[in-house]
C-alpha atoms as a PDB file:
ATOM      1  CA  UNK A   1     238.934  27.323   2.276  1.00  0.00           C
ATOM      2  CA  UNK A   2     240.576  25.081   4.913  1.00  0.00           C
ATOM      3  CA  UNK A   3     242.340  21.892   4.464  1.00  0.00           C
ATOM      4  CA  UNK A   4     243.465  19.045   6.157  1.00  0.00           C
ATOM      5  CA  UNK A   5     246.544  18.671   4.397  1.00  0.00           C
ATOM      6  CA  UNK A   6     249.795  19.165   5.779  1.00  0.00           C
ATOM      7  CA  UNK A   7     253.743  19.225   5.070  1.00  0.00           C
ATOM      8  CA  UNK A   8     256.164  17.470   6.759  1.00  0.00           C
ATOM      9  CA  UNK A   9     259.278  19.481   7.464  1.00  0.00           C
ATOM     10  CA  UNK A  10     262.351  18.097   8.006  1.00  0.00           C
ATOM     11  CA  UNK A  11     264.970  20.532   9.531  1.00  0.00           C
ATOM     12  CA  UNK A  12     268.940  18.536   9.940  1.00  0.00           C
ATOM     13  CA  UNK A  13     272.365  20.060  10.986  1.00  0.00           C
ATOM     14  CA  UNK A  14     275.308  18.127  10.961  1.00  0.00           C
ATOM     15  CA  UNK A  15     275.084  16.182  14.441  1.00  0.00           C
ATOM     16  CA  UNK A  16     271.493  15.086  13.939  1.00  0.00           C
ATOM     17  CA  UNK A  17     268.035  15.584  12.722  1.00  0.00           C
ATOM     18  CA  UNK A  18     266.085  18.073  15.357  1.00  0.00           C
ATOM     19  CA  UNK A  19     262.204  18.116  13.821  1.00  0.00           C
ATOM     20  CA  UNK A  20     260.354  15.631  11.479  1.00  0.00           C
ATOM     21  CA  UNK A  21     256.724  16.545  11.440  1.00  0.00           C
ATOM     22  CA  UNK A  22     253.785  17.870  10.105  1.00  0.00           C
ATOM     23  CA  UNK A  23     253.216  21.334   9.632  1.00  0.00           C
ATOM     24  CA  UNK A  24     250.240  23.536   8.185  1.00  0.00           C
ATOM     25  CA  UNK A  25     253.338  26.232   6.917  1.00  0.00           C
ATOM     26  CA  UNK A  26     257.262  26.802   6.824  1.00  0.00           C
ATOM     27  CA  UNK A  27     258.371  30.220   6.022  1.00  0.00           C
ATOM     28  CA  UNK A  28     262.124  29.562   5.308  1.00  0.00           C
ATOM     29  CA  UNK A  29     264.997  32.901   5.767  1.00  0.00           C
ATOM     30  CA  UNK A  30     265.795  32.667   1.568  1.00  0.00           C
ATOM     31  CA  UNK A  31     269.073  34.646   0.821  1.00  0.00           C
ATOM     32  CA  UNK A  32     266.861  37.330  -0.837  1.00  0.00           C
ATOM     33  CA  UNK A  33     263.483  37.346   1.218  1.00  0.00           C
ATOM     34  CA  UNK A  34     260.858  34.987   3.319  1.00  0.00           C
ATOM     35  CA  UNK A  35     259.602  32.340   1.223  1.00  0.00           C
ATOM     36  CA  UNK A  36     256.235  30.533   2.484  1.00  0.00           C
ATOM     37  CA  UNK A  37     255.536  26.837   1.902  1.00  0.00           C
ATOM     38  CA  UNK A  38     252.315  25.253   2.070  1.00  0.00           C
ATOM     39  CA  UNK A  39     251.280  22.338   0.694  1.00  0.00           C
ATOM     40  CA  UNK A  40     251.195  21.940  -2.878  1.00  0.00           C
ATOM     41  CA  UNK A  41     253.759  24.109  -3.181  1.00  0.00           C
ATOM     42  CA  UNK A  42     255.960  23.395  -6.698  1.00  0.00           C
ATOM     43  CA  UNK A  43     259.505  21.626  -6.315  1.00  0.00           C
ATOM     44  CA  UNK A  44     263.300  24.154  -5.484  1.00  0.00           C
ATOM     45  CA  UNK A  45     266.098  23.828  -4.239  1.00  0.00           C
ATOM     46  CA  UNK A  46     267.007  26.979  -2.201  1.00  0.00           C
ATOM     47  CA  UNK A  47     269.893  28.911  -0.547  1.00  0.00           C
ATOM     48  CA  UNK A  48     269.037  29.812   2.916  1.00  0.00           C
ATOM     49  CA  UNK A  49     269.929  33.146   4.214  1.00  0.00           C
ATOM     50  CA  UNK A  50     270.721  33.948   8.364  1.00  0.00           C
ATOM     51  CA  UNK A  51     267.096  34.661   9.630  1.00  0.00           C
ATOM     52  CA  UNK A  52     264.075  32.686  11.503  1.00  0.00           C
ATOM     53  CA  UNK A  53     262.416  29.687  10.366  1.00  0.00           C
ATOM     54  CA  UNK A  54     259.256  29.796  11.269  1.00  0.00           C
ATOM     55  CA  UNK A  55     256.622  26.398  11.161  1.00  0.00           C
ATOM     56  CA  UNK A  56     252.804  26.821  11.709  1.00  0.00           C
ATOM     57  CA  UNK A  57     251.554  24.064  13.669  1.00  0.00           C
ATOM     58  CA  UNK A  58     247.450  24.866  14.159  1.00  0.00           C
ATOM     59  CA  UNK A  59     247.337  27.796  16.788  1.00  0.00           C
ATOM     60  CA  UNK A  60     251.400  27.495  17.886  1.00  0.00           C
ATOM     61  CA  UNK A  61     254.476  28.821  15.672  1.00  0.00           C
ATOM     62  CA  UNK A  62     257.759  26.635  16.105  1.00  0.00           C
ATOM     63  CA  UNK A  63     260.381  29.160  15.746  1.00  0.00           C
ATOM     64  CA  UNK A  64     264.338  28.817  15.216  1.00  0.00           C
ATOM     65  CA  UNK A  65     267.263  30.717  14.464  1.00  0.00           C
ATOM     66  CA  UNK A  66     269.579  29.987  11.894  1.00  0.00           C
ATOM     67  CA  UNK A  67     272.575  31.220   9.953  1.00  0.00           C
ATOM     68  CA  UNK A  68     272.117  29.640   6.400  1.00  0.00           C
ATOM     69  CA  UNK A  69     272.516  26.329   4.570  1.00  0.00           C
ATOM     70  CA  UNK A  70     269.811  24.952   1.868  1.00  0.00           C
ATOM     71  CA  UNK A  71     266.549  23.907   1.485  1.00  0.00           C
ATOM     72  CA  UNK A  72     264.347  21.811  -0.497  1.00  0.00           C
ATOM     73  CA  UNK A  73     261.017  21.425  -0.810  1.00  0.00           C
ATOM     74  CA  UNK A  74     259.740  18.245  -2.998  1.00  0.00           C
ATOM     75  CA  UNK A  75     256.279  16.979  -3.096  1.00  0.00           C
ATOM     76  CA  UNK A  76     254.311  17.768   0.461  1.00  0.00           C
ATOM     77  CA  UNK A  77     258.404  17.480   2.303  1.00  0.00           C
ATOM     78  CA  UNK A  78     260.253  20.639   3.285  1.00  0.00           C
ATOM     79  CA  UNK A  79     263.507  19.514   3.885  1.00  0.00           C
ATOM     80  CA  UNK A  80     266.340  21.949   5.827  1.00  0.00           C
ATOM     81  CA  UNK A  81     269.677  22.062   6.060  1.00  0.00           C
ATOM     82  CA  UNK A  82     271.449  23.859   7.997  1.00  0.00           C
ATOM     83  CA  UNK A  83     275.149  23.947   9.993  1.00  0.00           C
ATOM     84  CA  UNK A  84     273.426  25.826  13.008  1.00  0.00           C
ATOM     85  CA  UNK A  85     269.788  26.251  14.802  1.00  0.00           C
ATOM     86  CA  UNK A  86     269.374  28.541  17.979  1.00  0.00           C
ATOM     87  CA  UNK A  87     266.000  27.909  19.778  1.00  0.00           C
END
């Protein structure tokens, strides 16, 4: 069943905010394992582990490395936080 509806994901480090749109997915690097994210998703609060966060956006993948921080996820907003992201 497809849907229209999207998430909009967030992702800050410390010097400034580097994405802030929709996306149909976020699979977030967790501490213990890959956690997906689609909308409707419930609320958390999350520890991120080092690993690659990936964003489905229709046929492309936005993909980043990072090495940790946190991550919320709050209505239809995933929000990221993270000290470091390598492209």
């Amino acid at each position: 069943m497809a849907t229209d509806k999207k998430l909009q994901c967030v992702v800050v480090t410390p010097e400034k905010a580097i994405f802030d749109e929709p996306a149909e997915m976020v699979i977030l690097p967790m501490i213990d394992g890959e956690l997906g994210v689609q909308p409707g998703h419930s609320a958390l609060v999350g520890k991120l582990g080092k690993g690659e966060l990936r964003l489905k956006l229709g046929v492309d993948t936005k993909k980043w490395l990072i090495e940790g921080g946190f991550a919320q996820v709050r209505g239809d907003v995933v929000t990221v936080l993270t000290t470091r992201v390598n492209s």
